[in-house]
C-alpha atoms as a PDB file:
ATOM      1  CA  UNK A   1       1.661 -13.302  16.735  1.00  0.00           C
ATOM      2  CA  UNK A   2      -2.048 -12.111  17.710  1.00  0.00           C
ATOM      3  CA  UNK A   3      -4.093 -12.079  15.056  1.00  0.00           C
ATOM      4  CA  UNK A   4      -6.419  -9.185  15.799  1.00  0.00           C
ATOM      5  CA  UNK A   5      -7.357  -8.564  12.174  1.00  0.00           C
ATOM      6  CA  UNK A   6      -9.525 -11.740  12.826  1.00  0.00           C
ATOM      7  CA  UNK A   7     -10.539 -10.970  15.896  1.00  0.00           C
ATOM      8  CA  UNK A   8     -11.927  -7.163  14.832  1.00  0.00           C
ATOM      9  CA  UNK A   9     -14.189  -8.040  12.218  1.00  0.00           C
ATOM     10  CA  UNK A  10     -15.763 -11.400  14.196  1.00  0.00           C
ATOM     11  CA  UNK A  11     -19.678 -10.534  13.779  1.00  0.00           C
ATOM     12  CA  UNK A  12     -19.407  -8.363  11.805  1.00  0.00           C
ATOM     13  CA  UNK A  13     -18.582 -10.222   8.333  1.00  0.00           C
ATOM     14  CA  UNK A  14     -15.807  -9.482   6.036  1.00  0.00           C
ATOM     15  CA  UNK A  15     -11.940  -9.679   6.310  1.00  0.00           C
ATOM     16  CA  UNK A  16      -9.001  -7.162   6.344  1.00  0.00           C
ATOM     17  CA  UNK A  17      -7.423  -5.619   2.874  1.00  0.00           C
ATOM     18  CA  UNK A  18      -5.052  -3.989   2.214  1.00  0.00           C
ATOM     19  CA  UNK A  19      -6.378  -1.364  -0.558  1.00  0.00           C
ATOM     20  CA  UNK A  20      -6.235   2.277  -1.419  1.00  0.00           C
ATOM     21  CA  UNK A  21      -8.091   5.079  -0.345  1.00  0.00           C
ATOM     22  CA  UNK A  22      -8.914   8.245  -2.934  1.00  0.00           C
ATOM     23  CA  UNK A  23      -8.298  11.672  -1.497  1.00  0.00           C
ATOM     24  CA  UNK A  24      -7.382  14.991  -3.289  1.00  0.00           C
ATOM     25  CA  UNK A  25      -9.234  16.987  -5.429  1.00  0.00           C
ATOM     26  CA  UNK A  26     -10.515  16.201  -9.468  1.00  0.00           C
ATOM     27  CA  UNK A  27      -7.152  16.955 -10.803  1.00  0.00           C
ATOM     28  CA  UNK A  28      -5.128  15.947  -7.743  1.00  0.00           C
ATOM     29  CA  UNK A  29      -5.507  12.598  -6.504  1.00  0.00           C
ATOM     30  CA  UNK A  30      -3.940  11.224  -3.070  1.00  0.00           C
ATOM     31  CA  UNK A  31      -4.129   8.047  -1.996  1.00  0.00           C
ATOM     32  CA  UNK A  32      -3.677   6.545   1.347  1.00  0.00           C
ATOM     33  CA  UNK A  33      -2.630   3.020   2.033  1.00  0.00           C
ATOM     34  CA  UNK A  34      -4.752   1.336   4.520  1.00  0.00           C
ATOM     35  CA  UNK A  35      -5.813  -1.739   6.045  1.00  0.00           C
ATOM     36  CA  UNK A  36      -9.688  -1.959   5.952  1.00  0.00           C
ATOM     37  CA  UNK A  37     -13.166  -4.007   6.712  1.00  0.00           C
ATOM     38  CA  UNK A  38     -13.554  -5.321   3.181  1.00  0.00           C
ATOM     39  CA  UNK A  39     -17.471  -4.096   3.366  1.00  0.00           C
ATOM     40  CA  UNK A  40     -16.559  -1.019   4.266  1.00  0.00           C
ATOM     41  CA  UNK A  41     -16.717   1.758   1.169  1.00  0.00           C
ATOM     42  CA  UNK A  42     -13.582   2.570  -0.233  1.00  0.00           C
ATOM     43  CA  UNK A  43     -13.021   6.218   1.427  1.00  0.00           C
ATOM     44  CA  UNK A  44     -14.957   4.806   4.183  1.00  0.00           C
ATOM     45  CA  UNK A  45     -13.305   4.205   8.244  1.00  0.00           C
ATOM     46  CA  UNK A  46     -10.256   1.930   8.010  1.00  0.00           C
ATOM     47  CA  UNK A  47      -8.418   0.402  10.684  1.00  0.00           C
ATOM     48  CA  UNK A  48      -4.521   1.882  10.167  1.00  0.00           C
ATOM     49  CA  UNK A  49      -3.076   3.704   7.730  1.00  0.00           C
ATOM     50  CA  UNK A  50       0.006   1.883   6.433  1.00  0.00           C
ATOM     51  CA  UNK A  51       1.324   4.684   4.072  1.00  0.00           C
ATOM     52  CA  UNK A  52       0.643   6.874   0.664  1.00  0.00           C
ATOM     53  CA  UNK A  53       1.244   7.126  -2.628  1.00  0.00           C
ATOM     54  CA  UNK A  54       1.338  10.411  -5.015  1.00  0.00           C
ATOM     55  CA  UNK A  55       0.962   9.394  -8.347  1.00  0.00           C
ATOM     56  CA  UNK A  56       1.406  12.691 -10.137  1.00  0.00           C
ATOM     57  CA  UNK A  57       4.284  13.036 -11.166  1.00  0.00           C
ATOM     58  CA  UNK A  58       6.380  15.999  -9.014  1.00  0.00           C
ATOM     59  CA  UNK A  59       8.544  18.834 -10.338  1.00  0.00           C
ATOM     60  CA  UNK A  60      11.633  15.927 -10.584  1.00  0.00           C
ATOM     61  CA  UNK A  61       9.366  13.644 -12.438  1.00  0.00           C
ATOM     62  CA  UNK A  62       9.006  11.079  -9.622  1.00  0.00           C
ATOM     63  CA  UNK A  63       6.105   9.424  -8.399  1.00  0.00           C
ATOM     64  CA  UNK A  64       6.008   9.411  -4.582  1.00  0.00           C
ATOM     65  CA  UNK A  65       5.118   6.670  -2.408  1.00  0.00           C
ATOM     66  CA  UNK A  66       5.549   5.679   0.828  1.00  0.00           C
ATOM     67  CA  UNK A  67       4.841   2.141   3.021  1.00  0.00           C
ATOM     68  CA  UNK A  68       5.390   1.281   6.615  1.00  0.00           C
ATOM     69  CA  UNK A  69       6.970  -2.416   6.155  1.00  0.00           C
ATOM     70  CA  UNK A  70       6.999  -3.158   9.531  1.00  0.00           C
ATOM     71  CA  UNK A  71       3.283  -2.588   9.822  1.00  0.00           C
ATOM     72  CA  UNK A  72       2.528  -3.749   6.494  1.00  0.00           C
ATOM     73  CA  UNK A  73       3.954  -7.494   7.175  1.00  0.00           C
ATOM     74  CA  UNK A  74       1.542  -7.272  10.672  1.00  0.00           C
ATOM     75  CA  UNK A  75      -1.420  -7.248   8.713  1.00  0.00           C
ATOM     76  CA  UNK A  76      -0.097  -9.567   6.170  1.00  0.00           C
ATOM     77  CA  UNK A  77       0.648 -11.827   8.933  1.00  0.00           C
ATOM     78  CA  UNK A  78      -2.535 -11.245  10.181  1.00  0.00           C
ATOM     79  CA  UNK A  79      -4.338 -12.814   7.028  1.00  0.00           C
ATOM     80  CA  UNK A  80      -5.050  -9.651   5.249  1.00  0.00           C
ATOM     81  CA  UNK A  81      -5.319  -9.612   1.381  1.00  0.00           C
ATOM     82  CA  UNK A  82      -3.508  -6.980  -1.029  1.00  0.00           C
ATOM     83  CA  UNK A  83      -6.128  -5.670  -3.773  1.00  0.00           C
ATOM     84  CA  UNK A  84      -4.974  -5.273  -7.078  1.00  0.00           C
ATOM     85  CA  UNK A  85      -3.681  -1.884  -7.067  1.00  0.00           C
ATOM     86  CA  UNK A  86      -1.712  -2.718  -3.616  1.00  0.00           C
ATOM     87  CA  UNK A  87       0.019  -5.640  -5.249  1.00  0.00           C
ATOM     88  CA  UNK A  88       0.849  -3.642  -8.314  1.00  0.00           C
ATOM     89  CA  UNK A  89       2.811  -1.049  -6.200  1.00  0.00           C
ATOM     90  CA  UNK A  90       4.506  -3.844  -4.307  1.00  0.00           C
ATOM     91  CA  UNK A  91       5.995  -4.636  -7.696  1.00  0.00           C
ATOM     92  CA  UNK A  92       4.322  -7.755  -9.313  1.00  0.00           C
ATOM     93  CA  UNK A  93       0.773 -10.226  -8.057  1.00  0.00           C
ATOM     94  CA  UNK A  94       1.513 -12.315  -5.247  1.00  0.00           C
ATOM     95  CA  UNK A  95       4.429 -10.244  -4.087  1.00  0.00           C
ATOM     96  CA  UNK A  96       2.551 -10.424  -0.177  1.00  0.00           C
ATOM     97  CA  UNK A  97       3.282 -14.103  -0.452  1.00  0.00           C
ATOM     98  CA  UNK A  98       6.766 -13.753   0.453  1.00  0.00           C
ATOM     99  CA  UNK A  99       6.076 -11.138   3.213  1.00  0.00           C
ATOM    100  CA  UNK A 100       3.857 -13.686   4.918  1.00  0.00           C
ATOM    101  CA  UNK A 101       6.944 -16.264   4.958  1.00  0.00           C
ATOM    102  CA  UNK A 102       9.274 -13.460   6.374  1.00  0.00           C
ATOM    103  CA  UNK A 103      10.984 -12.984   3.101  1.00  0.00           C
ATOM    104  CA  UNK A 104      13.327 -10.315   2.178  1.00  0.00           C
ATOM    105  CA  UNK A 105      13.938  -7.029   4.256  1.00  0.00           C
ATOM    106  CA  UNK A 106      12.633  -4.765   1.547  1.00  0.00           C
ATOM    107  CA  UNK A 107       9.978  -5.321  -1.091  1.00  0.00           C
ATOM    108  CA  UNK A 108      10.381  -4.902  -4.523  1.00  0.00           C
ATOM    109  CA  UNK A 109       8.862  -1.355  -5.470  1.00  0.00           C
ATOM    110  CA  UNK A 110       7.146  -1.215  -9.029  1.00  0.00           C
ATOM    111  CA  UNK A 111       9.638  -0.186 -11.290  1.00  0.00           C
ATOM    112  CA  UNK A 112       6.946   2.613 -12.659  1.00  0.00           C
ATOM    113  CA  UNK A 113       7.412   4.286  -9.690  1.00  0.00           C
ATOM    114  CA  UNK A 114      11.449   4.246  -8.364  1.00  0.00           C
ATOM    115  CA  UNK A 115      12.897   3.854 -11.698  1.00  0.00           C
ATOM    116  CA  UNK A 116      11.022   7.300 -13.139  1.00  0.00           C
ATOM    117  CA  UNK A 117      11.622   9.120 -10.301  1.00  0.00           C
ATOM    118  CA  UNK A 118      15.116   8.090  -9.984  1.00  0.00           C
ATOM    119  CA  UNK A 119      16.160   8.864 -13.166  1.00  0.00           C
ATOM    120  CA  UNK A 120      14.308  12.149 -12.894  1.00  0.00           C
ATOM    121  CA  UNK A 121      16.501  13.524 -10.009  1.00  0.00           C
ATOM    122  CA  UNK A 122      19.398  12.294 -11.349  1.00  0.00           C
ATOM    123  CA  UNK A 123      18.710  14.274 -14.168  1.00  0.00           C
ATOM    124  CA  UNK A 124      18.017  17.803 -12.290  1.00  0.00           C
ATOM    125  CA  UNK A 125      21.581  17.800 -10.238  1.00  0.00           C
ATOM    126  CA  UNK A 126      24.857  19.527 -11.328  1.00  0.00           C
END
């Protein structure tokens, strides 16, 4: 595997994360999942965006969110690190660890998120 992530940011200082990025309005956040320069500001340029995550509620009662794996693992493999927020979504700290080794096919989603919304549109049909 190339590891461009490296090869990117040579001169230039910093190293790839994996980290949100705020978009919306005051009362209607949006974030975007991206892999970014870790100088970079937090809304700032990032290199790919690896997914989203809506985390008001919807008229069901779930929480949206959605990840490209594939990519995802590429940057992990790559040597990127997950900020906090990242690896609470994944489902628990250190949860990239096993991505890196090529663990399972699907990663653990917090519980906060599927388990709400699952049991909210369970709920709403006949």
């Amino acid at each position: 595997m190339v590891q461009l992530g490296s090869r990117l940011l040579r001169g230039r200082g910093g190293h790839v994360v994996i980290r949100f990025a705020l978009g919306g309005c005051t009362n209607r956040p949006f974030f975007r999942i991206v892999a970014a320069n870790s100088r970079r500001a937090r809304d700032g340029k990032y290199l790919e965006q690896l997914g989203c995550l809506d985390p008001l509620p919807n008229a069901h009662g779930e929480k949206v969110a959605g990840l490209n794996l594939e990519r995802l693992r590429y940057w992990l493999g790559c040597g990127a690190q997950l900020s906090r927020p990242a690896e609470k979504l994944l489902g628990r700290p250190g949860a990239g660890a096993g991505l890196r080794a090529g663990g399972p096919g699907s990663l653990p989603l917090s519980p906060r998120l599927t388990g709400q919304g699952w049991r909210g549109s369970c709920r709403s049909t006949p």
